[in-house]
PDB file of N, CA and C in Angstrom:
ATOM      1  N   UNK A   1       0.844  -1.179   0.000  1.00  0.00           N
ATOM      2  CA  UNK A   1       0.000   0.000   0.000  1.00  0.00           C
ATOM      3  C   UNK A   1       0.878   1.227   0.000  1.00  0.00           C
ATOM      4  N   UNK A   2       0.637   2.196   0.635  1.00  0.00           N
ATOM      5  CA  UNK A   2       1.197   3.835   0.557  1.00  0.00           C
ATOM      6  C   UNK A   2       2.834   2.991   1.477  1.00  0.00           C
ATOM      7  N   UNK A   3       3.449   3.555   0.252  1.00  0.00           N
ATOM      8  CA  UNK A   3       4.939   3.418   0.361  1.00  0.00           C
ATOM      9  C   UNK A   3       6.154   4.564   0.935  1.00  0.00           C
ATOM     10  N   UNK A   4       5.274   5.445   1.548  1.00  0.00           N
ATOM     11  CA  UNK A   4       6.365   6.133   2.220  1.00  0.00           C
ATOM     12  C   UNK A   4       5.309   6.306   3.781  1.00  0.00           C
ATOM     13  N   UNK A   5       5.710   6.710   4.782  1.00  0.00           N
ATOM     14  CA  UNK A   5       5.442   7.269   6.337  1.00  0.00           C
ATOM     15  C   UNK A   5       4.160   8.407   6.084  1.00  0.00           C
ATOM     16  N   UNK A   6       4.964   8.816   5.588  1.00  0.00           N
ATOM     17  CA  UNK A   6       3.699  10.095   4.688  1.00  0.00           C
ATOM     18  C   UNK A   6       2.835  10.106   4.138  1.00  0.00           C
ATOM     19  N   UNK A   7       2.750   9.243   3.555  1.00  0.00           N
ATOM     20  CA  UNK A   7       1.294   8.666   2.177  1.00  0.00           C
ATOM     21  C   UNK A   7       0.724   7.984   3.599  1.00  0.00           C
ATOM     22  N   UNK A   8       1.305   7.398   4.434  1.00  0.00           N
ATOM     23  CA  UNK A   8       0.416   6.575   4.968  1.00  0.00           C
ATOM     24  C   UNK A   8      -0.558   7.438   5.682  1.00  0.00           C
ATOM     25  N   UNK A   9       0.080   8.399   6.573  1.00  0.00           N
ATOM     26  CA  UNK A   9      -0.256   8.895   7.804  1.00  0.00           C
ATOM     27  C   UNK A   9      -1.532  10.426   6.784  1.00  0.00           C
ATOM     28  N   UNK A  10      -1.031  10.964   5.377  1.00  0.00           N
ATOM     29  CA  UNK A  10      -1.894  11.154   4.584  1.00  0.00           C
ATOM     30  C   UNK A  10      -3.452  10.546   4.696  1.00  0.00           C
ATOM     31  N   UNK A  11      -2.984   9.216   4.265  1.00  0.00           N
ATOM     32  CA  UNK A  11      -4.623   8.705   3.720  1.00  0.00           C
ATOM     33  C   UNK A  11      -5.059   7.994   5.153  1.00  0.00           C
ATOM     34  N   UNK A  12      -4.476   7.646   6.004  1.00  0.00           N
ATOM     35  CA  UNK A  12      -4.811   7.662   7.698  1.00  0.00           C
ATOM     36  C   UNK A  12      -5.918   8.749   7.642  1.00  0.00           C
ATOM     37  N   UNK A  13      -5.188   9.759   7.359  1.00  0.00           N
ATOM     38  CA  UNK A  13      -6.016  10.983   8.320  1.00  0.00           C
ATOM     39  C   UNK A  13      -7.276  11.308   7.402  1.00  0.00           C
ATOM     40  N   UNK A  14      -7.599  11.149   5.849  1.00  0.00           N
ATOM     41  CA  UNK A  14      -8.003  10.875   5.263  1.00  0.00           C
ATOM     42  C   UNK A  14      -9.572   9.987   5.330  1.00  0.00           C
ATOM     43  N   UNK A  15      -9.044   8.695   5.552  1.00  0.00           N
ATOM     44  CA  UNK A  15     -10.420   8.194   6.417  1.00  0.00           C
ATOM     45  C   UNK A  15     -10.477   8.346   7.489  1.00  0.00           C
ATOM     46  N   UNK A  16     -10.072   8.671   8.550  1.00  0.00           N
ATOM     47  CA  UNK A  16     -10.640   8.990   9.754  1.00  0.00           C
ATOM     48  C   UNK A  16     -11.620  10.545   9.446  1.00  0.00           C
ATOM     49  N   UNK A  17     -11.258  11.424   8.193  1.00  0.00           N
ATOM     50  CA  UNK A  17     -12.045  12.546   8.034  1.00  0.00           C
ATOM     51  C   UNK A  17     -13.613  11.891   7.455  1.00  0.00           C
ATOM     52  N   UNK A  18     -13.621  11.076   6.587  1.00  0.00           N
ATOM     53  CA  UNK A  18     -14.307  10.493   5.771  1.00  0.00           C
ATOM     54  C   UNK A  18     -15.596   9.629   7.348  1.00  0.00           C
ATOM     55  N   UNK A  19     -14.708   8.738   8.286  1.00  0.00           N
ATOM     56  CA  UNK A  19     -15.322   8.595   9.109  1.00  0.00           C
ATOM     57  C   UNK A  19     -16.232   9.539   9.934  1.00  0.00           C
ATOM     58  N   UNK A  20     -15.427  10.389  10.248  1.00  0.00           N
ATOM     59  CA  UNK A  20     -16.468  11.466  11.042  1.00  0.00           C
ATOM     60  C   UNK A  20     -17.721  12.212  10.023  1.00  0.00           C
ATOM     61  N   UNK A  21     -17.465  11.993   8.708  1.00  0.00           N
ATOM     62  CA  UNK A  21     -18.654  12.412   7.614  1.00  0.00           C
ATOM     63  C   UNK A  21     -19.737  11.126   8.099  1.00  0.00           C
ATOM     64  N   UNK A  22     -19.633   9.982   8.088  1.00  0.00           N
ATOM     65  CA  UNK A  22     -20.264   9.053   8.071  1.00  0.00           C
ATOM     66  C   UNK A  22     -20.722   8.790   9.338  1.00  0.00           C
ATOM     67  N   UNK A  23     -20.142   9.419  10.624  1.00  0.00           N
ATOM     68  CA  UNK A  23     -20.941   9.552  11.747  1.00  0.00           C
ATOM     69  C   UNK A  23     -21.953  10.674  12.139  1.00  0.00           C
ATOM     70  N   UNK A  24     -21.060  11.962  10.956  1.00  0.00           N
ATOM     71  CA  UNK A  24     -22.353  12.554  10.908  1.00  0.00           C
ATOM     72  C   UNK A  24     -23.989  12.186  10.597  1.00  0.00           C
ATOM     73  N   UNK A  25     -23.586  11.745   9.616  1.00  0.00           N
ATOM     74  CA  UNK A  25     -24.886  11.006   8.447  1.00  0.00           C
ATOM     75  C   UNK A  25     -25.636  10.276   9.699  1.00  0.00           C
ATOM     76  N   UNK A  26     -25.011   9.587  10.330  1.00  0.00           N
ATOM     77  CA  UNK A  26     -25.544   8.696  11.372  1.00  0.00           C
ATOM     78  C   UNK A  26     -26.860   9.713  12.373  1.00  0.00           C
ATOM     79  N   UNK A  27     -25.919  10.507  12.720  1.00  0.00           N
ATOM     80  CA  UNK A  27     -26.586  11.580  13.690  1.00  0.00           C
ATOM     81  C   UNK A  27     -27.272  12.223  12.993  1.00  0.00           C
ATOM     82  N   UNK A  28     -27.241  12.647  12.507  1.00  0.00           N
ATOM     83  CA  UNK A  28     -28.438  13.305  10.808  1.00  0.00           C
ATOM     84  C   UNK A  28     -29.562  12.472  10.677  1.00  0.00           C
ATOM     85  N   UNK A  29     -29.369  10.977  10.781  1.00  0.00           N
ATOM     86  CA  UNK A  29     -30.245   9.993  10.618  1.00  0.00           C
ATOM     87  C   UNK A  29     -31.294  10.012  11.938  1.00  0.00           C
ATOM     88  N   UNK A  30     -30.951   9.909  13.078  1.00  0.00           N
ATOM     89  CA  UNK A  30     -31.049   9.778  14.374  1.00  0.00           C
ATOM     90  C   UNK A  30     -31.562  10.779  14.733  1.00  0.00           C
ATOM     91  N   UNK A  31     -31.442  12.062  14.238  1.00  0.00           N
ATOM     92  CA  UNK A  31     -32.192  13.033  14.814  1.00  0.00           C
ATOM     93  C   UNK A  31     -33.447  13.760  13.700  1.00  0.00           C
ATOM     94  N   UNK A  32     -33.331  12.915  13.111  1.00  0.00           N
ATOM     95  CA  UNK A  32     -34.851  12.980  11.951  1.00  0.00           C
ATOM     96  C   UNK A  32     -34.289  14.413  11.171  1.00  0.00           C
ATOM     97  N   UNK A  33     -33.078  14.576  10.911  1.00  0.00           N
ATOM     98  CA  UNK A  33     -33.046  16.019   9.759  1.00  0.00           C
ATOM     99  C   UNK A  33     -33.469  15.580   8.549  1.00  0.00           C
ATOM    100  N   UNK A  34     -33.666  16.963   8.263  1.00  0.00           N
ATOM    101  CA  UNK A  34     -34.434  16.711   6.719  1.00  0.00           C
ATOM    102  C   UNK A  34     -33.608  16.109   5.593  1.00  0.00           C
ATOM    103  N   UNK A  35     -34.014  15.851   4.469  1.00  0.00           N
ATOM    104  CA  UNK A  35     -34.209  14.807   3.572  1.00  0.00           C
ATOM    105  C   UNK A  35     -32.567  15.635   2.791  1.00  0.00           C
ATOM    106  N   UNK A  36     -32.899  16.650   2.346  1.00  0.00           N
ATOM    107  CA  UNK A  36     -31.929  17.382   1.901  1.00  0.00           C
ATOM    108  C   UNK A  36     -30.655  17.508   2.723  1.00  0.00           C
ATOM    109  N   UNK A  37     -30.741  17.380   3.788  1.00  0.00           N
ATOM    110  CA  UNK A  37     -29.178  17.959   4.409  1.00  0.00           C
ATOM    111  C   UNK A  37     -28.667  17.093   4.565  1.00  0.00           C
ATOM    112  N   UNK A  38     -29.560  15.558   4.202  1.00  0.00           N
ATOM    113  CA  UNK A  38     -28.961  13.670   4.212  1.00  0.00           C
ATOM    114  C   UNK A  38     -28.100  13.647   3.438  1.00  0.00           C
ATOM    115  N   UNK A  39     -29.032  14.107   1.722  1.00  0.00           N
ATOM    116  CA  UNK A  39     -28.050  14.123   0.790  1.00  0.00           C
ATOM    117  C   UNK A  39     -26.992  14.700   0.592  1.00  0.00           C
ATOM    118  N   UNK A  40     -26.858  15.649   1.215  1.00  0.00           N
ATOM    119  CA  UNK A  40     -25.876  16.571   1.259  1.00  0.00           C
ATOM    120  C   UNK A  40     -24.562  16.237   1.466  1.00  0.00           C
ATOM    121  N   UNK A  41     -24.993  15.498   3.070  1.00  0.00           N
ATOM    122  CA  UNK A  41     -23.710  15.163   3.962  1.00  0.00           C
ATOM    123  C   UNK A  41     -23.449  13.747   3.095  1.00  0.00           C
ATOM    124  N   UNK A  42     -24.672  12.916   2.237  1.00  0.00           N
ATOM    125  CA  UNK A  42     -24.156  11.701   1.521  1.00  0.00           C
ATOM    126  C   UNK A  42     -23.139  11.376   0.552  1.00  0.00           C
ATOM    127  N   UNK A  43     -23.524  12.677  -0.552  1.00  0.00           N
ATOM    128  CA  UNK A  43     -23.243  13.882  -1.539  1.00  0.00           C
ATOM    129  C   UNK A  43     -21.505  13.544  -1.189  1.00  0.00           C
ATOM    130  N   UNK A  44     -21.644  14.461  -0.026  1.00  0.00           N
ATOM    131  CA  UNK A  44     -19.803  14.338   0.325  1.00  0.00           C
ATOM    132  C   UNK A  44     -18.917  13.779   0.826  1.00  0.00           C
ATOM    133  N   UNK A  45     -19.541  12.561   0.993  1.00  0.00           N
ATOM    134  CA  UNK A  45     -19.130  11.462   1.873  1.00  0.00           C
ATOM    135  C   UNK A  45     -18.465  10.026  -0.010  1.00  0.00           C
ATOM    136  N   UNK A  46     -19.807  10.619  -0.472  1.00  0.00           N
ATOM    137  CA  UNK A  46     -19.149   9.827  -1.942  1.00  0.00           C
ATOM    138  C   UNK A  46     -18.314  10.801  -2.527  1.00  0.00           C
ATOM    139  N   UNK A  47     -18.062  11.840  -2.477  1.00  0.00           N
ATOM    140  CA  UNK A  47     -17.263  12.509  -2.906  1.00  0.00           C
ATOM    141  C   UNK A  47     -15.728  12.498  -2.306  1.00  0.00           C
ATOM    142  N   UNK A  48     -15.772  12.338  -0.716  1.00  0.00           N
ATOM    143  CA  UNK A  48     -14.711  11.727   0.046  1.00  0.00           C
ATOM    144  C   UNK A  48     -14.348  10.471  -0.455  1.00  0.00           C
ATOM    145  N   UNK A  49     -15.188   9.534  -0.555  1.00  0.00           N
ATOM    146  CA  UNK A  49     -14.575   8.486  -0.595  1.00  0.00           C
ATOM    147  C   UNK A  49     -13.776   7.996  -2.531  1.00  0.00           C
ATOM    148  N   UNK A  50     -14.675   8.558  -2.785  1.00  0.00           N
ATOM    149  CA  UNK A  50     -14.071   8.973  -5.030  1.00  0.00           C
ATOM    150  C   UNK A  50     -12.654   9.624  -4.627  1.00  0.00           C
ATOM    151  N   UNK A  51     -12.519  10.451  -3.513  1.00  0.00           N
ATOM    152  CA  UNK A  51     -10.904  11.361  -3.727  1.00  0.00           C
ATOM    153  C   UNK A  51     -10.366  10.292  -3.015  1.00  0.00           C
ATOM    154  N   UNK A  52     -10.547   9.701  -2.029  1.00  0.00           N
ATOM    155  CA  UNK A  52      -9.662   8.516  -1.244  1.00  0.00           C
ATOM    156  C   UNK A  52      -9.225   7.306  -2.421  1.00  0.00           C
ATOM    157  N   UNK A  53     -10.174   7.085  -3.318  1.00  0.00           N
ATOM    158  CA  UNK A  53     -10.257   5.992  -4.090  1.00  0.00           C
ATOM    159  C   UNK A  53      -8.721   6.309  -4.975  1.00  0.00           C
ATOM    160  N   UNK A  54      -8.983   7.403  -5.971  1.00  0.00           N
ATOM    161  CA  UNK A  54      -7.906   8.265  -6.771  1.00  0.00           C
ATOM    162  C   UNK A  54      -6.885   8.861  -6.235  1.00  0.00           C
ATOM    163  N   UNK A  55      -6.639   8.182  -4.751  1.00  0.00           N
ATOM    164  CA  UNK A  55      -5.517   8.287  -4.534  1.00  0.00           C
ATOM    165  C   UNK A  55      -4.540   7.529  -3.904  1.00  0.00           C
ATOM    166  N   UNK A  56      -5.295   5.890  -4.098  1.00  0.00           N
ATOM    167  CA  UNK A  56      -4.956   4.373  -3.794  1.00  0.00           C
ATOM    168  C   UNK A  56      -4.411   4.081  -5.190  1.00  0.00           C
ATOM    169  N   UNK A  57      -5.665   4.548  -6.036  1.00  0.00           N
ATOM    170  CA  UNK A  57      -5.387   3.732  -7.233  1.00  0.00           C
ATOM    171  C   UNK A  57      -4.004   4.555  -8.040  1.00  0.00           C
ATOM    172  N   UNK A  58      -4.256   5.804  -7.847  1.00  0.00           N
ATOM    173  CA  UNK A  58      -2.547   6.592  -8.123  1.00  0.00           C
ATOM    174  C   UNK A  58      -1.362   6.088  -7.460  1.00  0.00           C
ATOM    175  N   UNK A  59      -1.618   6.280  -6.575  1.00  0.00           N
ATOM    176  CA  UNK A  59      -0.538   4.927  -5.588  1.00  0.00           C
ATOM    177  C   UNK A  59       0.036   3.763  -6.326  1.00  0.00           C
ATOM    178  N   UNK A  60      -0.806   3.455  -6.596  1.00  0.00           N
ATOM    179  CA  UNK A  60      -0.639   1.703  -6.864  1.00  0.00           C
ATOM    180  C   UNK A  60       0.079   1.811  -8.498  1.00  0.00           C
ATOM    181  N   UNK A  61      -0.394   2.786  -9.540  1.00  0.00           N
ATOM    182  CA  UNK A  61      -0.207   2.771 -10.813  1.00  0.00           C
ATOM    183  C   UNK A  61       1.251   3.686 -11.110  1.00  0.00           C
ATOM    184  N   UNK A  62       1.984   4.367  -9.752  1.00  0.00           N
ATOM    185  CA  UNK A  62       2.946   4.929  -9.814  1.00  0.00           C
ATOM    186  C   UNK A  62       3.910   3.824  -9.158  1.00  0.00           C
ATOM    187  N   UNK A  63       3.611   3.232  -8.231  1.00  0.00           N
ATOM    188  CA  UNK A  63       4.550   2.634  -7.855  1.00  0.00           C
ATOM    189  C   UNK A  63       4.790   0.967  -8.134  1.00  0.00           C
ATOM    190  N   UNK A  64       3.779   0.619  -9.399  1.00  0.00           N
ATOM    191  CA  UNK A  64       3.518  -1.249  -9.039  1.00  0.00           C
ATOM    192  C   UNK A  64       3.561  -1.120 -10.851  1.00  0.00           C
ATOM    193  N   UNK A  65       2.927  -0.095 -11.702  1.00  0.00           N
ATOM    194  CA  UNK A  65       2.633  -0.238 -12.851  1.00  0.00           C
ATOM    195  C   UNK A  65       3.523   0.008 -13.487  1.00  0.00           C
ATOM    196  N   UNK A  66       4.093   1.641 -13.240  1.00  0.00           N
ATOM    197  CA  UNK A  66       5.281   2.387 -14.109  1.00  0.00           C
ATOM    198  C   UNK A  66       6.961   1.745 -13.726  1.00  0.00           C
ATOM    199  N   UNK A  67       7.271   0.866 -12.538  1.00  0.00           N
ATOM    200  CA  UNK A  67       8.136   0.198 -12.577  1.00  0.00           C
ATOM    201  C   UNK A  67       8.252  -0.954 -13.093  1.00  0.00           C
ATOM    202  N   UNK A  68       9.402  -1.204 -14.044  1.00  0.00           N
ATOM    203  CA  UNK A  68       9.334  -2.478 -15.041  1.00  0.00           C
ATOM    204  C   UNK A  68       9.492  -3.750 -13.639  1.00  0.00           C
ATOM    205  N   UNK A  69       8.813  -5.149 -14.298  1.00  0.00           N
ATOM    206  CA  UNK A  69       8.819  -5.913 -13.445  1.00  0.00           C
ATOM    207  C   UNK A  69      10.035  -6.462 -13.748  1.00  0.00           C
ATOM    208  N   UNK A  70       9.978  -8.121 -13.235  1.00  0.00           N
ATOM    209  CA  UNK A  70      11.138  -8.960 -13.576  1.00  0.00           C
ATOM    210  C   UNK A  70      10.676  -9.144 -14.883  1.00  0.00           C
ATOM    211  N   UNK A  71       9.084  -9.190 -15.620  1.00  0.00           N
ATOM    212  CA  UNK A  71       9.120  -9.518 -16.859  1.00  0.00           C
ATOM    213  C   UNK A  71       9.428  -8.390 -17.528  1.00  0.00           C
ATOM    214  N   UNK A  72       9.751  -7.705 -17.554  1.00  0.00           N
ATOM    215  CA  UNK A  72      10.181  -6.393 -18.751  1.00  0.00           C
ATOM    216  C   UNK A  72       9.093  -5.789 -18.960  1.00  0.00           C
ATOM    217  N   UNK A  73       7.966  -5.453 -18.466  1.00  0.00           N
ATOM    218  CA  UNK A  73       6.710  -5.350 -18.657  1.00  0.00           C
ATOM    219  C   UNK A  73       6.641  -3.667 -17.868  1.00  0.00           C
ATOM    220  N   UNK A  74       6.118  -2.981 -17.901  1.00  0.00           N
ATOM    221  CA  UNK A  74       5.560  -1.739 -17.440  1.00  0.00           C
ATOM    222  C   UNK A  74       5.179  -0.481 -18.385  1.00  0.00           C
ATOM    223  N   UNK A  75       3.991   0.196 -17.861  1.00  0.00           N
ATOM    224  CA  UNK A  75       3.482   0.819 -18.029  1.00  0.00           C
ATOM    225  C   UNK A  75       4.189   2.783 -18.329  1.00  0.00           C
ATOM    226  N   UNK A  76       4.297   2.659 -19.811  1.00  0.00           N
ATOM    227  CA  UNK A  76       4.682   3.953 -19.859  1.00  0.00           C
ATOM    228  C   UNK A  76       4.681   5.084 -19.271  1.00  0.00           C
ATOM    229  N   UNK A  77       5.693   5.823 -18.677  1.00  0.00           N
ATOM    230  CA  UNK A  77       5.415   7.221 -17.425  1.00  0.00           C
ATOM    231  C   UNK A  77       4.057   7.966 -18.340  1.00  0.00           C
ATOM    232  N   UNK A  78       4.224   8.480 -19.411  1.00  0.00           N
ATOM    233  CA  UNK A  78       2.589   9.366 -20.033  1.00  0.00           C
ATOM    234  C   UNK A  78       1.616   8.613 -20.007  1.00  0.00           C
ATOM    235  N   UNK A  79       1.630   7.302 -20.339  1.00  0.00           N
ATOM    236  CA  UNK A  79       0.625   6.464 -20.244  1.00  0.00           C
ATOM    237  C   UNK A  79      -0.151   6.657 -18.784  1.00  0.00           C
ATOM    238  N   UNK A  80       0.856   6.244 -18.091  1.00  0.00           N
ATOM    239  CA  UNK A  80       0.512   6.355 -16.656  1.00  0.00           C
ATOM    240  C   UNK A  80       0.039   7.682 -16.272  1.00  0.00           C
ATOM    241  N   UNK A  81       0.600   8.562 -16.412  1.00  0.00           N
ATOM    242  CA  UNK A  81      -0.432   9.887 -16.183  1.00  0.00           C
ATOM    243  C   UNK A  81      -1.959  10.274 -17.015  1.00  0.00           C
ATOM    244  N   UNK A  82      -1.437  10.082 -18.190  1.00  0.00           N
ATOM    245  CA  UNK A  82      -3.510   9.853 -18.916  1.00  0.00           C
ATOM    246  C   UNK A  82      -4.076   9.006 -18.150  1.00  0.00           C
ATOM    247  N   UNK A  83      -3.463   7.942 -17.440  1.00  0.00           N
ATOM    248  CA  UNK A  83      -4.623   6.988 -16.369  1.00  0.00           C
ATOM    249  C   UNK A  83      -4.748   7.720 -15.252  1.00  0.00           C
ATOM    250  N   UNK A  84      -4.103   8.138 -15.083  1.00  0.00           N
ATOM    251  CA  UNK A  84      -4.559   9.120 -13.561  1.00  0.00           C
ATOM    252  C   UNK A  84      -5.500  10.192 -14.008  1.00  0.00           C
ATOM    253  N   UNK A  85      -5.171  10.872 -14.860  1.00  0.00           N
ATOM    254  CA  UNK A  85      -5.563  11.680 -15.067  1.00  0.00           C
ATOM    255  C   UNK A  85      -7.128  11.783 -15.534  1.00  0.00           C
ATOM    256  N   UNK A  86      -7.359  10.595 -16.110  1.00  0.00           N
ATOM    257  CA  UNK A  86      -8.889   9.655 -16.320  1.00  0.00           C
ATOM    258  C   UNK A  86      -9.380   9.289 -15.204  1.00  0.00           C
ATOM    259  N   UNK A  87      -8.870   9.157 -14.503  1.00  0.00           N
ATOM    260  CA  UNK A  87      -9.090   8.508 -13.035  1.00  0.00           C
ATOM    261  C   UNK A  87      -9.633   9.660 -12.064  1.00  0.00           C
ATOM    262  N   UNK A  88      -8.872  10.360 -12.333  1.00  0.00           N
ATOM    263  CA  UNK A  88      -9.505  11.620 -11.665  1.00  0.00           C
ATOM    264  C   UNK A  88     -10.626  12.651 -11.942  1.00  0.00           C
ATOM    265  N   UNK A  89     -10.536  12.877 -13.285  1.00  0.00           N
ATOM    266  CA  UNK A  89     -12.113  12.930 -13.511  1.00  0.00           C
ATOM    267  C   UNK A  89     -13.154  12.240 -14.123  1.00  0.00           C
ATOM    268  N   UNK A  90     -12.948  10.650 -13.731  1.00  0.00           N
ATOM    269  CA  UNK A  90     -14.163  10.226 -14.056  1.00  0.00           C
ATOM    270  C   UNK A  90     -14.806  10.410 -12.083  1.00  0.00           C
ATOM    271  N   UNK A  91     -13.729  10.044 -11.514  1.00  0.00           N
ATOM    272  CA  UNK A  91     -14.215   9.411 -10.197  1.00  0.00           C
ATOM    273  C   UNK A  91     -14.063  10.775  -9.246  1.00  0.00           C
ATOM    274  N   UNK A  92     -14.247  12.098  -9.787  1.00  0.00           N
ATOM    275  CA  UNK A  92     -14.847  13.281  -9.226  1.00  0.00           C
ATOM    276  C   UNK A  92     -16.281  13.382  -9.060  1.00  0.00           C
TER     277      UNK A  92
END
């Protein structure tokens, strides 16, 4: 997974933000708010979790794809950025 101290402690803090969205929702639920301020907080909770996503899967395609394996095999550095870069706004 996240290959440096930093990436980790990054996407750590990351879902624990994403968590407290989703305990909101909870308490939102629990205290009968309206219909709209559900979606809202839902709204950004998939929106949290789409930026958490695009930045596993960047992870993974910088450090597992664009390095050649033992088979001689990897993923071109531009290549690899048009995938991120697809990646990021489809899953905005």
């Amino acid at each position: 997974m996240s290959h440096t101290a930093q990436e980790r402690q990054k996407l750590l803090a990351r879902t624990r933000r994403i968590r407290g969205q989703i305990e909101a929702i909870e308490r939102s639920l629990e205290n009968e708010a309206g219909c709209g301020s559900v979606m809202h907080q839902i709204a950004a909770c998939r929106g949290a979790l789409a930026g958490l996503m695009v930045e596993v899967v960047e992870d993974h395609v910088r450090h597992h794809l664009v390095v050649p394996d033992e088979n001689g095999g990897s993923l071109d550095p531009s290549g690899a950025e048009a995938l991120v870069a697809v990646l990021r706004s489809y899953l905005k």
